[in-house]
Protein backbone atom coordinates (compact mmCIF):
# COMPACT_ATOMS: atom_id res chain seq x y z
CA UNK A 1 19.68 -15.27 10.78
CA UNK A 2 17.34 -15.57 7.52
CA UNK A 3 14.16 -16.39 7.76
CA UNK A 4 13.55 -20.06 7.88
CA UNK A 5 11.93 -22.02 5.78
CA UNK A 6 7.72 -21.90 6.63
CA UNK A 7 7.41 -25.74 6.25
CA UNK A 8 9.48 -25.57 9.31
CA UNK A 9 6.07 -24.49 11.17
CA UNK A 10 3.69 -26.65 10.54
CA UNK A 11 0.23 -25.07 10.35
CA UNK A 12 -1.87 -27.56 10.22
CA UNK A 13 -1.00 -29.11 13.39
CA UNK A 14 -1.52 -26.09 15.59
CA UNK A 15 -3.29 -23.11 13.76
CA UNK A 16 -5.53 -25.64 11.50
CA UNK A 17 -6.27 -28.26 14.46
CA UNK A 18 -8.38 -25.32 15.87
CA UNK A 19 -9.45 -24.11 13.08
CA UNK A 20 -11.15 -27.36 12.32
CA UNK A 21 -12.60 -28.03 15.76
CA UNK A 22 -14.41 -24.29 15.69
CA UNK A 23 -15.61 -25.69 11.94
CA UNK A 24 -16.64 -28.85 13.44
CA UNK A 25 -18.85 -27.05 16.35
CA UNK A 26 -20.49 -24.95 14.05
CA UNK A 27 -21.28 -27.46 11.35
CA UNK A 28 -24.81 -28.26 13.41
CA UNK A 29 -25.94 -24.78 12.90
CA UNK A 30 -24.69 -23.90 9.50
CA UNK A 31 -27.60 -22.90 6.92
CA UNK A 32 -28.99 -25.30 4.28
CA UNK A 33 -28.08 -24.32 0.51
CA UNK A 34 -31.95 -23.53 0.13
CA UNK A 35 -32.01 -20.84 3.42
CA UNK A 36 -28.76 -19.53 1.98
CA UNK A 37 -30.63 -19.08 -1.06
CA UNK A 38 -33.73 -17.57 -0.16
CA UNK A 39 -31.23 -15.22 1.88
CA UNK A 40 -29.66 -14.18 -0.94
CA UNK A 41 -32.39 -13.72 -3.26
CA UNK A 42 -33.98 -11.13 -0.14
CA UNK A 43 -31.52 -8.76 -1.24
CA UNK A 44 -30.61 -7.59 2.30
CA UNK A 45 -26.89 -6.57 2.22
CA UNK A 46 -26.44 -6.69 5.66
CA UNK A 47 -27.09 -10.29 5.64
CA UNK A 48 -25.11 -11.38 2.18
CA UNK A 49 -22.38 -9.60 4.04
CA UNK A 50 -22.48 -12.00 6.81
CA UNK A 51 -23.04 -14.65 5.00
CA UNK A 52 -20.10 -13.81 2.54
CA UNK A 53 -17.81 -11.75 3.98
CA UNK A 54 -13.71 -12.28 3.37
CA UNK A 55 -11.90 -13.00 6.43
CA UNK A 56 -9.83 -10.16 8.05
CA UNK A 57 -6.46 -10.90 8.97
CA UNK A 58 -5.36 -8.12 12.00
CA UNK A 59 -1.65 -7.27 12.01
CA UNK A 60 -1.62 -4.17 14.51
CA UNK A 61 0.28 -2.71 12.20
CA UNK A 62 2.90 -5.26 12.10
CA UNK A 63 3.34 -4.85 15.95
CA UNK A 64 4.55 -8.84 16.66
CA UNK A 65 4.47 -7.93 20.24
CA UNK A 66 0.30 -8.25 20.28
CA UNK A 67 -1.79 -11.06 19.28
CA UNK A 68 -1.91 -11.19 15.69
CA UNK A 69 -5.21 -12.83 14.63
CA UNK A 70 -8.22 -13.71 12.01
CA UNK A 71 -11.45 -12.07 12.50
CA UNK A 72 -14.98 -12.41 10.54
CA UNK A 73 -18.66 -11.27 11.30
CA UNK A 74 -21.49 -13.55 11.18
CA UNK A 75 -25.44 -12.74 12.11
CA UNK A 76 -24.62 -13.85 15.44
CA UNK A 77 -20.97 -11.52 16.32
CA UNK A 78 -17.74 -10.98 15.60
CA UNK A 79 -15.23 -14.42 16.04
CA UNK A 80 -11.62 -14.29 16.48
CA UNK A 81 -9.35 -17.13 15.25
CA UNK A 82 -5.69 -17.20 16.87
CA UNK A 83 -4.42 -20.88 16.63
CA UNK A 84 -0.94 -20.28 17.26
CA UNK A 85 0.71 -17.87 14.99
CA UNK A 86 1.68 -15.72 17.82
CA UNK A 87 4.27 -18.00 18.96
CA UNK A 88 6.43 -17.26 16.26
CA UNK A 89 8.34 -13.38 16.48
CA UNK A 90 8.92 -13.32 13.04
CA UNK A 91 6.89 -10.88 10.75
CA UNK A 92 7.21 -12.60 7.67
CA UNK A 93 6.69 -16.04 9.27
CA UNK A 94 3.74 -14.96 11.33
CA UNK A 95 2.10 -13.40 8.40
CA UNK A 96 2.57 -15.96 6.02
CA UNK A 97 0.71 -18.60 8.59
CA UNK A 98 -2.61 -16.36 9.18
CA UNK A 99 -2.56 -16.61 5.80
CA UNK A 100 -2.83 -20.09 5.78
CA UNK A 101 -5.37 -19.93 8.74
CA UNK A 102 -7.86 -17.48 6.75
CA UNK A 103 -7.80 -19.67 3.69
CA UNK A 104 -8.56 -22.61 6.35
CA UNK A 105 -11.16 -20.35 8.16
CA UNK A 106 -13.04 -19.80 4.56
CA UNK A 107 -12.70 -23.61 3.36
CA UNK A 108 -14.32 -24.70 6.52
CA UNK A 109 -16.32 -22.25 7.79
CA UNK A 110 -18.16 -20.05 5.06
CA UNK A 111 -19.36 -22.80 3.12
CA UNK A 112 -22.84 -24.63 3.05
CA UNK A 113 -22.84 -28.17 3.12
CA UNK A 114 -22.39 -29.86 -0.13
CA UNK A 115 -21.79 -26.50 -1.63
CA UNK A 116 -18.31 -25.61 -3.80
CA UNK A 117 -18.64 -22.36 -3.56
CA UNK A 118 -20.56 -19.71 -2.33
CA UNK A 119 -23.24 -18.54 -4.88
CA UNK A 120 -22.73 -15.71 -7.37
CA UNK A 121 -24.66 -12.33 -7.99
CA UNK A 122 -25.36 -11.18 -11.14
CA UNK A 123 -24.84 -7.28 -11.59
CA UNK A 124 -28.36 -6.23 -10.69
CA UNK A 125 -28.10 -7.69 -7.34
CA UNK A 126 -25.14 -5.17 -6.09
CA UNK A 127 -25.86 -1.70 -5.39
CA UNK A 128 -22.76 0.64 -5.12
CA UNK A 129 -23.47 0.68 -1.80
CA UNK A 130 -23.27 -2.81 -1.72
CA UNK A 131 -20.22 -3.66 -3.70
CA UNK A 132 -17.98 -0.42 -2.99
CA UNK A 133 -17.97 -2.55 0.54
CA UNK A 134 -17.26 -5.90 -0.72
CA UNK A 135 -14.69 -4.92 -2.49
CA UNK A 136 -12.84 -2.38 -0.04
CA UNK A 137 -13.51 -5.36 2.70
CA UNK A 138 -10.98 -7.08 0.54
CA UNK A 139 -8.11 -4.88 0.70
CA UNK A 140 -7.65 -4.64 4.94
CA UNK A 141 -4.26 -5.71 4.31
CA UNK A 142 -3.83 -2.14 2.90
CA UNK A 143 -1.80 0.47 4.94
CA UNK A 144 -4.65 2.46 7.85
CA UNK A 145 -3.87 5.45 6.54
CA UNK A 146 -4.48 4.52 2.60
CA UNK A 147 -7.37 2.36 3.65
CA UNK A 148 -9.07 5.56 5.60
CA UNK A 149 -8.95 7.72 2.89
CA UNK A 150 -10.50 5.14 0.67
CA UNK A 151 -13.13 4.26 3.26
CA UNK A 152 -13.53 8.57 3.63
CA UNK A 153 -13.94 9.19 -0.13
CA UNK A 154 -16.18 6.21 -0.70
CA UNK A 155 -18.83 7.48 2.36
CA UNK A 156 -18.71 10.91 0.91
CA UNK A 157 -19.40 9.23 -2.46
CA UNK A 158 -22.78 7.33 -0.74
CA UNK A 159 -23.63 10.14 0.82
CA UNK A 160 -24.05 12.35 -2.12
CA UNK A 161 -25.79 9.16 -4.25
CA UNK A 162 -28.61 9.06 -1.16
CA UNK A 163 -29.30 12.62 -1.79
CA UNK A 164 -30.08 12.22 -5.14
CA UNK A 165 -32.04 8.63 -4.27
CA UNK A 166 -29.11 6.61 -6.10
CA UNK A 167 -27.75 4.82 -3.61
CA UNK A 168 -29.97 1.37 -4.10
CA UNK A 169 -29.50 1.40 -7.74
CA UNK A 170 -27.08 -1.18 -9.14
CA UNK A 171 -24.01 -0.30 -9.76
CA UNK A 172 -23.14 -0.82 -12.96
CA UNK A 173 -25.72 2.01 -13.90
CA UNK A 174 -23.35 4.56 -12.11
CA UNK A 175 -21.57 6.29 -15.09
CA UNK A 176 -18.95 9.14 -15.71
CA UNK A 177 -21.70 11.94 -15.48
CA UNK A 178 -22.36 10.65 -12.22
CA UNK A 179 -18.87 11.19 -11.38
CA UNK A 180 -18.96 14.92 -12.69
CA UNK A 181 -21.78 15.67 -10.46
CA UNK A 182 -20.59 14.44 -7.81
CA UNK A 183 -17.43 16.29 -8.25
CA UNK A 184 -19.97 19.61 -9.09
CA UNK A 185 -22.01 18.84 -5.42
CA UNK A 186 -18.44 19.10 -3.49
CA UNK A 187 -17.09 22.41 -5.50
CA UNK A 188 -21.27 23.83 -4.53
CA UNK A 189 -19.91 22.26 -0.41
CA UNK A 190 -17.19 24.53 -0.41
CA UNK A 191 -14.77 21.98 -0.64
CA UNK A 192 -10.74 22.75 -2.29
CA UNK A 193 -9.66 21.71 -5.13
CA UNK A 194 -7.32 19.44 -3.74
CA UNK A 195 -9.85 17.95 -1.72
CA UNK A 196 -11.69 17.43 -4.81
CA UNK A 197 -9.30 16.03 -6.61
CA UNK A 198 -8.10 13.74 -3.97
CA UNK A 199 -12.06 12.34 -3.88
CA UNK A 200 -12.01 11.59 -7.39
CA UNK A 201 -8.32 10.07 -7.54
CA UNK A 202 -9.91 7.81 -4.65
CA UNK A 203 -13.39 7.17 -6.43
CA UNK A 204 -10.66 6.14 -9.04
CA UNK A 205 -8.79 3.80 -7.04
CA UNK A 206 -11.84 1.67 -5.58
CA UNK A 207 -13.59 1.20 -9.04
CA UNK A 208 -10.35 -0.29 -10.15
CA UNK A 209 -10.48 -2.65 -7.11
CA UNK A 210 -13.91 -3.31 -7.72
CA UNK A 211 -13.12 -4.37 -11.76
CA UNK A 212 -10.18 -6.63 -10.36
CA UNK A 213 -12.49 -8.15 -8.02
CA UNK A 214 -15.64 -8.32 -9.93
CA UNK A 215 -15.17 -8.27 -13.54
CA UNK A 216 -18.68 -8.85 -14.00
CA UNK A 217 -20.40 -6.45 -11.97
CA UNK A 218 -18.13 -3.25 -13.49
CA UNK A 219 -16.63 -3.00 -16.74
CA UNK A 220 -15.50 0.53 -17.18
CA UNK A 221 -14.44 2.89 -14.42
CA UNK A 222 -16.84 5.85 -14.04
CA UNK A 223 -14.27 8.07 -12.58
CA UNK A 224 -11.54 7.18 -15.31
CA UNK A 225 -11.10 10.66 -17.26
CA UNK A 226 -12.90 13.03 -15.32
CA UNK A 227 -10.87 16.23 -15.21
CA UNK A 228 -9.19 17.43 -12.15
CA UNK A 229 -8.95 20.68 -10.73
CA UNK A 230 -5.25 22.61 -10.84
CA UNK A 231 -3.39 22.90 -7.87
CA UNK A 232 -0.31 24.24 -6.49
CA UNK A 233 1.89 21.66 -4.26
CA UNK A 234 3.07 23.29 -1.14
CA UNK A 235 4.81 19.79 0.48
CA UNK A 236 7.51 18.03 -0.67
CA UNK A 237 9.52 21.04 -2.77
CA UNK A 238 12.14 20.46 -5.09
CA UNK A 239 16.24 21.38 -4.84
CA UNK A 240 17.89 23.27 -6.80
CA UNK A 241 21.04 22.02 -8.34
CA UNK A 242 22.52 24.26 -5.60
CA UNK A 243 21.24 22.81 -2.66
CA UNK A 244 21.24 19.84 -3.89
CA UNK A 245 25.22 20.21 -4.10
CA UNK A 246 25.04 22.27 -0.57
CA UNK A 247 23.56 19.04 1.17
CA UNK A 248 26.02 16.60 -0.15
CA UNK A 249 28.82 18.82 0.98
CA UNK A 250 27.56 19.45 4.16
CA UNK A 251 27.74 15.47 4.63
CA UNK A 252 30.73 15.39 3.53
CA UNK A 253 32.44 17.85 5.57
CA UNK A 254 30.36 16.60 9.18
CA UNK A 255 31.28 12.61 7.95
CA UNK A 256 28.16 12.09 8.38
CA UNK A 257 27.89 8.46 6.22
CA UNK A 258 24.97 7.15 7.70
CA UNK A 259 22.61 10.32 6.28
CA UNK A 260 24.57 10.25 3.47
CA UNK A 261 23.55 6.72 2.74
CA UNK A 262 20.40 7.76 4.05
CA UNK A 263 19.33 9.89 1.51
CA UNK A 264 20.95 7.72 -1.43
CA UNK A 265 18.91 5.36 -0.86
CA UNK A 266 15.53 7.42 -1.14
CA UNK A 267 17.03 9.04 -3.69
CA UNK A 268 18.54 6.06 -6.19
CA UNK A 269 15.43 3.18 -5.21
CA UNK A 270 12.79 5.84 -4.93
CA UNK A 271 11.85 4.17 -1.08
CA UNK A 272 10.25 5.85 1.60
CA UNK A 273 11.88 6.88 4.84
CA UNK A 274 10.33 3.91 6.62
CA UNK A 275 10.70 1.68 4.17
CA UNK A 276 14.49 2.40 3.79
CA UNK A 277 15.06 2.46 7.78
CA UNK A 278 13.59 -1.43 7.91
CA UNK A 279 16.31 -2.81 4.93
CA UNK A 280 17.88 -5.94 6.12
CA UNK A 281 21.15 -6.94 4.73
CA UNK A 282 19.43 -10.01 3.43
CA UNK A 283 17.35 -8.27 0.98
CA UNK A 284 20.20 -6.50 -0.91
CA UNK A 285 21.69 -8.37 -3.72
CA UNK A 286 24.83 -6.63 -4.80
CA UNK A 287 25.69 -9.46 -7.51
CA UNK A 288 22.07 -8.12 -9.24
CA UNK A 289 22.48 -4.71 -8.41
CA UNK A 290 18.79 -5.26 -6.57
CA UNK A 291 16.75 -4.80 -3.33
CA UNK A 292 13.82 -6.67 -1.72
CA UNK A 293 10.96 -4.60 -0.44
CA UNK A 294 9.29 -7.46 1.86
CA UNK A 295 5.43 -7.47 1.64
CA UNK A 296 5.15 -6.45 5.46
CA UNK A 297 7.81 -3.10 4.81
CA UNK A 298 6.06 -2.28 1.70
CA UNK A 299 3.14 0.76 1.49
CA UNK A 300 0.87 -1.37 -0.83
CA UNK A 301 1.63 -4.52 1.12
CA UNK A 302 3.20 -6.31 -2.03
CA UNK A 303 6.31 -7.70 -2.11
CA UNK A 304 8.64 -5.15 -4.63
CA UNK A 305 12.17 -5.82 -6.34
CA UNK A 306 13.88 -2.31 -7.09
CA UNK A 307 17.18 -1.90 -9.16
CA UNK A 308 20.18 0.17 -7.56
CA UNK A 309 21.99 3.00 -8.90
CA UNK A 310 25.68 2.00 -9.22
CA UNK A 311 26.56 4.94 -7.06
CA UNK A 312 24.52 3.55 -4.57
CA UNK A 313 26.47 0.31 -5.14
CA UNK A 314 29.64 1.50 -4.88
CA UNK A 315 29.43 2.75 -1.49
CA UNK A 316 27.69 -0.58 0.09
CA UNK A 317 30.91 -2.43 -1.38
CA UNK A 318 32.71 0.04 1.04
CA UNK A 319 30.43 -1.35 3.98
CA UNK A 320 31.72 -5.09 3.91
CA UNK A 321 28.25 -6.25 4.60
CA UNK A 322 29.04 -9.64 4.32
CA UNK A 323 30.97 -9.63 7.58
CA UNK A 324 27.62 -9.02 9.43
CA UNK A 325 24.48 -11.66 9.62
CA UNK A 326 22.03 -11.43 7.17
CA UNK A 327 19.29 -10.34 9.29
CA UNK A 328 20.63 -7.16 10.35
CA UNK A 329 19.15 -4.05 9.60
CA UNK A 330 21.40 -1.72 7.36
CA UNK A 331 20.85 1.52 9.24
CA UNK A 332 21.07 0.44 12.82
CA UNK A 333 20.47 2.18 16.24
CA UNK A 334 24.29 2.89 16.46
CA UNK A 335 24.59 4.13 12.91
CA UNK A 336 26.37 1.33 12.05
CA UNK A 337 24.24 -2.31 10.74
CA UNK A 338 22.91 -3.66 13.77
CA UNK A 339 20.30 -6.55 15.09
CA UNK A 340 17.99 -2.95 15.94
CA UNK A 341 16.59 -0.34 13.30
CA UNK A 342 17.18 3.64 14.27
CA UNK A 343 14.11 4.68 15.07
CA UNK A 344 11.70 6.27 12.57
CA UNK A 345 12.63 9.87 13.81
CA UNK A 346 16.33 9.62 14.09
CA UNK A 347 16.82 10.42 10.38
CA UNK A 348 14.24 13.12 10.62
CA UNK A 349 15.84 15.02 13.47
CA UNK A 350 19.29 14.62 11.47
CA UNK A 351 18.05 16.16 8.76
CA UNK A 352 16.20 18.73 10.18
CA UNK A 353 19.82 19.76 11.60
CA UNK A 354 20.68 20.03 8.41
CA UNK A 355 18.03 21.96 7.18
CA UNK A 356 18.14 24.63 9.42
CA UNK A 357 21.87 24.77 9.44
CA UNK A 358 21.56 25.66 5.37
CA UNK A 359 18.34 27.62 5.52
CA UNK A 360 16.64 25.66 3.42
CA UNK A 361 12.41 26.14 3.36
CA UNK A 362 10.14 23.66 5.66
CA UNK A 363 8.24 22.37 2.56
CA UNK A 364 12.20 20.90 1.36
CA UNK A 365 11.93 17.83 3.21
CA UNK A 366 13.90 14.26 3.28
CA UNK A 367 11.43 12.63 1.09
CA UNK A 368 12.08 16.15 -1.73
CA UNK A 369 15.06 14.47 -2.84
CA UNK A 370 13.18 12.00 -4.28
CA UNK A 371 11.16 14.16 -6.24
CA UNK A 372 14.40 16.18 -7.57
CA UNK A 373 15.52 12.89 -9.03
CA UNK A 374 12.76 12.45 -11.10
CA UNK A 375 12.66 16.32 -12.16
CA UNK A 376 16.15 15.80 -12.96
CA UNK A 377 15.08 12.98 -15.22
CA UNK A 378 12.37 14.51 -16.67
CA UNK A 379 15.07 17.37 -17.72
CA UNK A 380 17.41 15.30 -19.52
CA UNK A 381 14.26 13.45 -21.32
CA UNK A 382 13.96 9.95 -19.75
CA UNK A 383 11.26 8.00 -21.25
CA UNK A 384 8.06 8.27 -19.06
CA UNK A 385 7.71 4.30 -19.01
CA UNK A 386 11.37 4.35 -17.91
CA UNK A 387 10.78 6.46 -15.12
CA UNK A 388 7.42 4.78 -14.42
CA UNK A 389 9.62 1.42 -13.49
CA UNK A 390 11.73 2.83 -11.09
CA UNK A 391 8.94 4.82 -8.91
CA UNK A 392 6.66 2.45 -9.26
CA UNK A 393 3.37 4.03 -10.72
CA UNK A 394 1.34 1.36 -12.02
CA UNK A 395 -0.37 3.06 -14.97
CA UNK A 396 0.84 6.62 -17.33
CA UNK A 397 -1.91 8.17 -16.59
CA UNK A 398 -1.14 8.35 -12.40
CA UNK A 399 2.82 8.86 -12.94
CA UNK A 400 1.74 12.03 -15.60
CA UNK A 401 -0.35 13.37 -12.61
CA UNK A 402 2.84 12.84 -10.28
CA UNK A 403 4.70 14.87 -12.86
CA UNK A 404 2.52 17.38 -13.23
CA UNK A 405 2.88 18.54 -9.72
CA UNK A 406 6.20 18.97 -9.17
CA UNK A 407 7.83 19.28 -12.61
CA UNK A 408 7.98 22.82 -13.93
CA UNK A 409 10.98 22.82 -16.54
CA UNK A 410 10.96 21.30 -19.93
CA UNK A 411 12.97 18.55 -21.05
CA UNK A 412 15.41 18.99 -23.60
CA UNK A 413 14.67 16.32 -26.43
CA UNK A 414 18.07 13.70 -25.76
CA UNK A 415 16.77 10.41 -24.65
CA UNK A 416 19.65 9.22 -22.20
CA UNK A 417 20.03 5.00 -21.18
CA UNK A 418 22.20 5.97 -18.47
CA UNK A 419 20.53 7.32 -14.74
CA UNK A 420 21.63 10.84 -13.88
CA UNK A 421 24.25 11.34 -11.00
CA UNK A 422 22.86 13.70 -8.39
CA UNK A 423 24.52 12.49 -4.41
């Protein structure tokens, strides 16, 4: 079954009605525009926090059998918001109306009386303490384990500043040199290079959340340019052109389709394991040669459109997919498309079979094959912005750092339209 339409669920007479009594309850006790101001103007950022701060929408992870929910801090306590999002099962659905809930929750709530909007800062009033949490407070809908590196890097990054009596300065004053030193304090710490670097590709990161979300406050990013250290990649280890050939005969001769499949599709749409495992049928197009990567099955949380490799094509034309409903999951718990995923370590076991059986090193994993493709790309000269598309880098500068690590051959100088055959 596809998803339904959301208009079918009508928000605003369940999640909202609540919504709007809690705003109703509190409207007695909400701040004048002249306390908010004199609040503001203290320049305490605990309080501008509460005062300010974006509602959270909690997922567990996309679990839909706990209670999915909005949550915000004020100076008197955390509040939860449920309405009733939780009586629909489906993701998407569920998702899409807490959405509509927080943006409720802010119009009602977070507002002074008479007031617009809430009142703006100019760029003296943030420290980086100040806005490095505004604006990481802003992207909870990230993955946990992307958002606790970013929330790791950023208190090593405060941490250092208060040592050197930084921390309460504003923020746009914090410039590249900074960044150097900083990156100087953790080589004096004892720290690896690929610690380092991993700090800085962070620092990176957040002060190009912070210019999205506050194009006043920061202009340039302080940690865009600063050198990184060399390092030697010990995960994720590329094939030869014999193994490579070893694998797909080895699925061959065991008929074992589903890996086969398996791997294609990591390979030819550049996906991760989990994010291949959770394909519906309904987000493959074969008449566009595309798939739908669904906001909630997505790393960064963004809906993605990849193009497929016709190889890849070919052999879901052999699957008769159409015979099956829409909302079945391609690689189901009996191999075969079914209304249940495999589980997340049912590929890994099978090819950890494999591995063994071929002797091939622990650092070769499933997700290798992906990097192989692009080395093999990279050998016959693809265009960088080519190859950029198709793994989804968002700027030169990160996908040449990709490249770097686990590219070692040079490319001969053909530029070639067509995508490389490698399963």
């Amino acid at each position: 079954m596809q998803f339904e339409s959301i208009s079918r669920y009508n928000a605003s007479t369940d999640a909202t009605s609540n919504v709007e009594a809690f705003s109703k309850k509190c409207a007695t006790n909400a701040p004048t525009s002249n306390e908010l101001k004199s609040t503001v103007q203290a320049h305490n950022s605990e309080q501008k926090m509460a005062l300010f701060n974006v509602v959270k929408i909690r997922t567990h992870n996309n679990d839909v059998s706990k209670r999915w929910y909005c949550e915000y801090h004020t100076d008197k306590g955390r509040k939860r918001i449920y309405g009733n999002v939780n009586r629909e099962h489906n993701p998407e659905i569920r998702y899409n109306l807490l959405q509509q809930l927080k943006a409720k929750i802010e119009e009602n709530l977070f507002l002074p009386k008479g007031a617009s909007k809430p009142i703006e800062f100019n760029s003296d009033t943030y420290t980086t303490s100040d806005i490095i949490a505004l604006s990481l407070d802003k992207k909870k809908y990230l993955k946990k384990n992307s958002l606790h590196a970013l929330d790791m890097s950023s208190r090593k990054f405060i941490s250092y500043l208060s040592q050197i009596n930084k921390h309460r300065n504003p923020a746009h004053l914090i410039n590249k040199k900074d960044i150097e030193a900083f990156k100087d304090w953790m080589v004096e710490s004892k720290l690896s290079n690929r610690s380092v670097n991993n700090y800085i590709k962070s620092l990176r990161t957040i002060y190009n959340f912070i210019m999205e979300q506050y194009p006043d406050v920061i202009t340039i990013n302080p940690a865009k340019g600063v050198k990184l250290f060399p390092t030697i990649s010990t995960s994720h280890e590329i094939y030869t052109d014999k193994q490579v050939q070893a694998i797909t005969d080895y699925f061959r001769e065991k008929n074992q389709h589903f890996m086969h499949l398996f791997c294609s599709f990591i390979i030819y749409t550049f996906l991760r394991p989990n994010e291949v495992r959770n394909i519906q049928i309904k987000h493959i197009d074969l008449v566009s040669q595309t798939i739908t990567i669904p906001s909630f099955n997505s790393k960064t949380n963004k809906t993605r459109v990849r193009e497929m490799h016709q190889n890849l094509v070919n052999s879901l034309l052999q699957l008769n997919l159409d015979r099956y409903p829409q909302s079945f999951y391609l690689f189901g718990n009996d191999e075969l498309p079914n209304k249940v995923p495999c589980s997340k370590n049912y590929p890994l076991r099978r090819f950890e079979k494999l591995r063994k059986v071929l002797h091939l090193r622990p650092e070769q994993t499933m997700y290798s094959l992906r990097h192989t493709f692009v080395c093999m790309m990279l050998r016959q000269g693809f265009p960088h912005l080519r190859i950029m598309g198709l793994t989804g880098h968002k700027t030169l500068e990160a996908f040449e750092s990709y490249a770097k690590q686990i590219y070692t051959e040079p490319g001969d100088l053909t530029i070639y339209d067509k995508l490389p055959v490698i399963f």
